[in-house]
C-alpha atoms as a PDB file:
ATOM      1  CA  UNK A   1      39.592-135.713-120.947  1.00  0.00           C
ATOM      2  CA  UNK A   2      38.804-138.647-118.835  1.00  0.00           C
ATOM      3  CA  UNK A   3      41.589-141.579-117.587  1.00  0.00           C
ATOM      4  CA  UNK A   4      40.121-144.082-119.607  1.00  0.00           C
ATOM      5  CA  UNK A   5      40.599-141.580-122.701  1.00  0.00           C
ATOM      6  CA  UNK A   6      44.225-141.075-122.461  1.00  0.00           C
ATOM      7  CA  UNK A   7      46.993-142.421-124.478  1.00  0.00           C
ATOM      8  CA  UNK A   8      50.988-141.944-124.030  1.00  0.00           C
ATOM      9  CA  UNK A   9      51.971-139.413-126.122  1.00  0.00           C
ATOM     10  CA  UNK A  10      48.781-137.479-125.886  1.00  0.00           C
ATOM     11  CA  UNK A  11      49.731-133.896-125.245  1.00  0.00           C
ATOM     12  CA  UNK A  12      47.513-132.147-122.234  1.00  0.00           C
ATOM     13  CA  UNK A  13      47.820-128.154-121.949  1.00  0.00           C
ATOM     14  CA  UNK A  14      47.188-126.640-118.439  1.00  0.00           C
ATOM     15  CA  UNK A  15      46.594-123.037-117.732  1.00  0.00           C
ATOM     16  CA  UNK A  16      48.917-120.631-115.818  1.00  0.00           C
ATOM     17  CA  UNK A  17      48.942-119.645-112.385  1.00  0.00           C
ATOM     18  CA  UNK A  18      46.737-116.554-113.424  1.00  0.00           C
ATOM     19  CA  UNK A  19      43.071-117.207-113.382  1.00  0.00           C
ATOM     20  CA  UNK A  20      42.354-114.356-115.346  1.00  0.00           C
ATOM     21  CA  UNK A  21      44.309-115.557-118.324  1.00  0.00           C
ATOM     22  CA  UNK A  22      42.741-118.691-119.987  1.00  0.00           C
ATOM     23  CA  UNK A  23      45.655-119.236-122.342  1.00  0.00           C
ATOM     24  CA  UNK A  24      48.133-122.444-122.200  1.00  0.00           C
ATOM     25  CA  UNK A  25      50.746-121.932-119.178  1.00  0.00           C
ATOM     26  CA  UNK A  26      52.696-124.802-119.496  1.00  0.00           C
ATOM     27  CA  UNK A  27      52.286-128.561-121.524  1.00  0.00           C
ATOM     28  CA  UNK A  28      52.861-132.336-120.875  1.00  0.00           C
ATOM     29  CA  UNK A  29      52.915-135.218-122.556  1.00  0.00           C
ATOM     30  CA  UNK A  30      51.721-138.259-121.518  1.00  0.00           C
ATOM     31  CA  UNK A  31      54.992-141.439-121.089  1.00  0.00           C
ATOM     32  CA  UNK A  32      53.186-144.072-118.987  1.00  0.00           C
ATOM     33  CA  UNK A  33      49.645-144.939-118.123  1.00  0.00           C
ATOM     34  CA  UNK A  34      49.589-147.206-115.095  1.00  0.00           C
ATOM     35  CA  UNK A  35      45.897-148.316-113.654  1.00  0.00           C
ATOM     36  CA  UNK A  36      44.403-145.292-112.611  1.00  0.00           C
ATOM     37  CA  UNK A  37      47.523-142.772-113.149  1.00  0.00           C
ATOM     38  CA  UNK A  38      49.700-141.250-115.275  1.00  0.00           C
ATOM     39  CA  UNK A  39      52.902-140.167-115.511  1.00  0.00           C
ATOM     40  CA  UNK A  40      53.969-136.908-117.805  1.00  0.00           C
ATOM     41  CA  UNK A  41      56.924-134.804-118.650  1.00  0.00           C
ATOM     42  CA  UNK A  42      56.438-131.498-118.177  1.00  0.00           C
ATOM     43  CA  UNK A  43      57.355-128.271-119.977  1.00  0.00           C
ATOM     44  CA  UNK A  44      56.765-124.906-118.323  1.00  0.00           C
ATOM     45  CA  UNK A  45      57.353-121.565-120.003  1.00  0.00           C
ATOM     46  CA  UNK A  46      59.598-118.669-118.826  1.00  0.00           C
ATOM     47  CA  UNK A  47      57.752-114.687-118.574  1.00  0.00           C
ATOM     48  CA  UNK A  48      58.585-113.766-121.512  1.00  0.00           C
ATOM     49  CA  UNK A  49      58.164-116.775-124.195  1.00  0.00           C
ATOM     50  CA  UNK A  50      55.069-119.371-124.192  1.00  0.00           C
ATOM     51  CA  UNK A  51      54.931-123.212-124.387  1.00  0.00           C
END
Protein backbone atom coordinates (compact mmCIF):
# COMPACT_ATOMS: atom_id res chain seq x y z
CA UNK A 1 0.00 0.00 0.00
CA UNK A 2 1.35 3.32 -0.93
CA UNK A 3 0.49 6.95 1.07
CA UNK A 4 -1.36 8.21 -1.67
CA UNK A 5 -3.56 4.87 -1.47
CA UNK A 6 -4.69 5.14 2.01
CA UNK A 7 -7.95 6.11 3.43
CA UNK A 8 -9.05 6.56 7.30
CA UNK A 9 -10.57 3.65 8.28
CA UNK A 10 -8.53 1.40 6.10
CA UNK A 11 -7.37 -1.45 8.25
CA UNK A 12 -3.36 -2.32 7.77
CA UNK A 13 -2.14 -5.79 9.37
CA UNK A 14 1.59 -5.97 10.40
CA UNK A 15 3.45 -9.10 11.20
CA UNK A 16 4.83 -10.16 14.63
CA UNK A 17 8.08 -9.77 16.06
CA UNK A 18 8.93 -13.37 14.70
CA UNK A 19 10.28 -13.41 11.23
CA UNK A 20 9.65 -16.87 10.83
CA UNK A 21 5.93 -16.54 11.26
CA UNK A 22 4.26 -14.58 8.36
CA UNK A 23 0.87 -14.44 10.04
CA UNK A 24 -0.90 -11.03 11.32
CA UNK A 25 0.80 -9.90 14.79
CA UNK A 26 -1.06 -7.06 15.55
CA UNK A 27 -3.70 -4.47 13.38
CA UNK A 28 -4.41 -0.68 12.94
CA UNK A 29 -6.70 1.32 11.56
CA UNK A 30 -6.15 4.27 9.90
CA UNK A 31 -7.99 7.91 11.99
CA UNK A 32 -6.15 10.77 10.24
CA UNK A 33 -4.19 11.25 7.08
CA UNK A 34 -2.16 14.43 7.31
CA UNK A 35 0.29 15.32 4.12
CA UNK A 36 2.64 12.69 4.05
CA UNK A 37 1.60 10.75 7.45
CA UNK A 38 -0.72 8.96 9.18
CA UNK A 39 -1.93 8.45 12.30
CA UNK A 40 -3.46 4.82 13.52
CA UNK A 41 -4.82 3.12 16.54
CA UNK A 42 -3.29 0.20 17.27
CA UNK A 43 -4.34 -3.25 18.50
CA UNK A 44 -1.73 -5.80 19.54
CA UNK A 45 -2.51 -9.37 20.55
CA UNK A 46 -1.60 -11.16 23.83
CA UNK A 47 0.48 -15.03 23.48
CA UNK A 48 -2.17 -16.81 23.57
CA UNK A 49 -5.16 -15.15 21.40
CA UNK A 50 -4.62 -13.33 17.83
CA UNK A 51 -5.79 -9.93 16.47
Amino acid sequence: MTLKDAQVGDLILFTGTNPNVQKPGYAGIISKINNDSITLVRSSSSKSTSA
